[in-house]
Protein backbone atom coordinates (compact mmCIF):
# COMPACT_ATOMS: atom_id res chain seq x y z
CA UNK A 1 -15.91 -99.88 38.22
CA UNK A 2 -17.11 -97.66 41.64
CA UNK A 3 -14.96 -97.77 44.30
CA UNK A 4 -16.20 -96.45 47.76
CA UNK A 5 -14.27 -94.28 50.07
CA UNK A 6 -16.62 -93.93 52.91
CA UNK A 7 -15.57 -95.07 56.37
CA UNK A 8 -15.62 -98.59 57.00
CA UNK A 9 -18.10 -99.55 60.01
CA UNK A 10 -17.05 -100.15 63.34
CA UNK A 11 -17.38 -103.56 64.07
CA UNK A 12 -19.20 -104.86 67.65
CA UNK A 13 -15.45 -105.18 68.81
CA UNK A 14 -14.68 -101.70 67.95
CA UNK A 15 -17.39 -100.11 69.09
CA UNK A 16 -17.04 -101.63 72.46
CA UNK A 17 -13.77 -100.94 73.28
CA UNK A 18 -14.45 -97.34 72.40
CA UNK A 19 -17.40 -97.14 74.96
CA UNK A 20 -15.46 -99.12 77.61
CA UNK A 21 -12.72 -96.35 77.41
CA UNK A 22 -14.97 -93.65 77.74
CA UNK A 23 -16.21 -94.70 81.00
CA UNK A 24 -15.14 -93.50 84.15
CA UNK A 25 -15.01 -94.39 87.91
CA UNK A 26 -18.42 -92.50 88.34
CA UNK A 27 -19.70 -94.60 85.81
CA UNK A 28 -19.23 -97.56 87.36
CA UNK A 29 -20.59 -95.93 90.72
CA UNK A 30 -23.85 -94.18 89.14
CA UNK A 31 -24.97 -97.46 87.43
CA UNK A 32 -24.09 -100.10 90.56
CA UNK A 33 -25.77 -97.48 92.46
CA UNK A 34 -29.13 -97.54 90.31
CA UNK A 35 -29.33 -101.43 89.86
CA UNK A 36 -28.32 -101.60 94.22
CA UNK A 37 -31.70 -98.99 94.53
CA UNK A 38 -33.95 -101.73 92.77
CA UNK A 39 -32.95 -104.66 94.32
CA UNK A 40 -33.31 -103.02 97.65
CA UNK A 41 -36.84 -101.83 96.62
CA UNK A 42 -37.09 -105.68 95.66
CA UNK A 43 -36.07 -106.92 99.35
CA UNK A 44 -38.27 -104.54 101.22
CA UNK A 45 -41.30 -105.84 99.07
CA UNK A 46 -41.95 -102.64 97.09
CA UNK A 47 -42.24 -104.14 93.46
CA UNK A 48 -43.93 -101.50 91.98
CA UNK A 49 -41.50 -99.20 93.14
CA UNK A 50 -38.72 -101.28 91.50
CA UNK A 51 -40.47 -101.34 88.22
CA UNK A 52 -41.11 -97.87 88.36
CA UNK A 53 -37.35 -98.16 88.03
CA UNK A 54 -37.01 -100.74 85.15
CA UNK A 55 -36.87 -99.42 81.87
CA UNK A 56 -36.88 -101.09 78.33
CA UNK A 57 -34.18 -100.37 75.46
CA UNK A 58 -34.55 -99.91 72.01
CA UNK A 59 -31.55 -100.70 70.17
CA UNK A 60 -32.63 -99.41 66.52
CA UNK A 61 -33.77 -95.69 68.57
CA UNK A 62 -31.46 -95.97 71.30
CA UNK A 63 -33.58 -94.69 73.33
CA UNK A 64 -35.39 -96.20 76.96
CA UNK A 65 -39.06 -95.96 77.60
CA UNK A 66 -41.37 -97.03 80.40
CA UNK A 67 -42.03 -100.83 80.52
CA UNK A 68 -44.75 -102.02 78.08
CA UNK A 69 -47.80 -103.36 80.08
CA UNK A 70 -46.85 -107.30 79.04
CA UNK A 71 -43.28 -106.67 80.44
CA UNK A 72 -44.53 -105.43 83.49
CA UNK A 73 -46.54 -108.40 84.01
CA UNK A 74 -43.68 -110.39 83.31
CA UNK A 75 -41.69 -109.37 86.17
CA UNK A 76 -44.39 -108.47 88.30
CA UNK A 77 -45.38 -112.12 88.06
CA UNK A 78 -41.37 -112.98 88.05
CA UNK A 79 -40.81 -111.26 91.61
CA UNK A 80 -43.73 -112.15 93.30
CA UNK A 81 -42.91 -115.96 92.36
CA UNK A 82 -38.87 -115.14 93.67
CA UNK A 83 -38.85 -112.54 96.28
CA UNK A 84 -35.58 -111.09 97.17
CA UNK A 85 -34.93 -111.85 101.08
CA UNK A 86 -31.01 -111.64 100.66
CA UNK A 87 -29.12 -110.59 97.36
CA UNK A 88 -25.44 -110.01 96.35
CA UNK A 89 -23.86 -108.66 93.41
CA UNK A 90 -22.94 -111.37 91.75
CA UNK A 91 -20.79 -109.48 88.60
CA UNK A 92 -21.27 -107.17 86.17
CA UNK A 93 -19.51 -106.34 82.47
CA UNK A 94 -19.68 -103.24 80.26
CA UNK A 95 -19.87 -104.06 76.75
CA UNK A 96 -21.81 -100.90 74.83
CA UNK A 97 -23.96 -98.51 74.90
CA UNK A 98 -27.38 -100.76 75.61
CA UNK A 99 -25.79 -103.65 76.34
CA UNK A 100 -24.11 -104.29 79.72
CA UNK A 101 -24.64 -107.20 82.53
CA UNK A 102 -25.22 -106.58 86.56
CA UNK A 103 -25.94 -109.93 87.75
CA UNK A 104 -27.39 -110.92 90.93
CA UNK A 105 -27.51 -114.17 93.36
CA UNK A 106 -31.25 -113.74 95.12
CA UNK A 107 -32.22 -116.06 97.70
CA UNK A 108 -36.14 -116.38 97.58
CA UNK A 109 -37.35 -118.58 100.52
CA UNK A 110 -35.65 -119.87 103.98
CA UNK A 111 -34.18 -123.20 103.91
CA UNK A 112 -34.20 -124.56 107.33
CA UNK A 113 -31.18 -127.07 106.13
CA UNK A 114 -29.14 -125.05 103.90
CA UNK A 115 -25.97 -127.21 104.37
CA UNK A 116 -27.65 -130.61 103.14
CA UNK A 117 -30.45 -129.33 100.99
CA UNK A 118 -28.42 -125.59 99.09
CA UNK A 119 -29.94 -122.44 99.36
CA UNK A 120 -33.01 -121.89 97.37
CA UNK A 121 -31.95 -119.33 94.71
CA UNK A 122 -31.72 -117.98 91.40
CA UNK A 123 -30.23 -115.02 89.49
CA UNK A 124 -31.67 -111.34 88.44
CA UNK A 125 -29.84 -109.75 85.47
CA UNK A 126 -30.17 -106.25 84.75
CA UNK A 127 -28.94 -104.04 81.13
CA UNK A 128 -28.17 -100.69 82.89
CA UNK A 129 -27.97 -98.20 79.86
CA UNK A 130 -26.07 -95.09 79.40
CA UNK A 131 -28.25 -93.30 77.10
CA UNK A 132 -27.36 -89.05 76.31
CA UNK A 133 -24.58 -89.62 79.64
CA UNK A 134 -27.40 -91.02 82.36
CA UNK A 135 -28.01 -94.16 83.50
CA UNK A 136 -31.25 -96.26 83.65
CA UNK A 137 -31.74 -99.79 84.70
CA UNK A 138 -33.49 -101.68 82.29
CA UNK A 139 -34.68 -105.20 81.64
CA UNK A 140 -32.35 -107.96 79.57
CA UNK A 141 -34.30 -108.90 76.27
CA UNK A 142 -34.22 -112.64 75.35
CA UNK A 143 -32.14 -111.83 72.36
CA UNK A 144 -29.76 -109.67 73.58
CA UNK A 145 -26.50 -111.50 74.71
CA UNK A 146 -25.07 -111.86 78.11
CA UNK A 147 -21.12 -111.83 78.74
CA UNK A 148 -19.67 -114.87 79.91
């Protein structure tokens, strides 16, 4: 019989509480700050500019990386069909490392009867990623979970 005495893993839990704690106020700042820059580069029309901004995350590397020429596409196609004329910050969560929710209402087209007919909207969700203590704004991945 073997018995192991190696660490037992972290679990998800674990892991982020411990990155939650070592955040600070100019955390919170830094990354609002970065995800605010792109959707301002959204509303003044300038989409390449904003996805000069987006990244993509690798969770097995940890590491970010330019956005891969289909996932440009994607949301070049994605905010040319929902431009950004008015945004607000709708909420955002820290959960770990490469996984974190800013959330945000965009209104894409005037409505000239918003009280009868709603405001025609729809949500942008960032992953802003503290990878090696900087912060990059990158894309949410189908599989990667959002926090309710």
């Amino acid at each position: 019989m073997i018995a192991s005495c190696g660490q037992k893993q972290k679990t998800q839990e674990q892991e982020s509480q411990e990155f939650r704690a070592a955040l600070t106020e100019t955390d919170t700042t830094e990354m609002l700050q970065k995800c605010n820059e792109c959707m301002e580069l959204l509303q003044k029309k300038d989409i390449e500019g904003a996805l000069a901004m987006l990244k993509e995350y690798d969770d097995s590397t940890k590491t970010v990386s330019d956005l891969s020429a289909e996932t440009r596409q994607r949301y070049t196609r994605l905010f040319t069909l929902f431009p950004v004329l008015k945004y607000n910050l709708s909420n955002f969560t820290f959960m770990m490392e490469g996984l974190n929710d800013v959330k945000y209402e965009v209104i894409f087209a005037e409505e000239s009867n918003p009280e009868v007919n709603g405001e025609p909207k729809t949500f942008f969700m960032f992953n802003p990623v503290r990878v090696d203590d900087q912060w990059y704004v990158t894309v949410k991945r189908g599989d990667q979970s959002i926090h309710n």
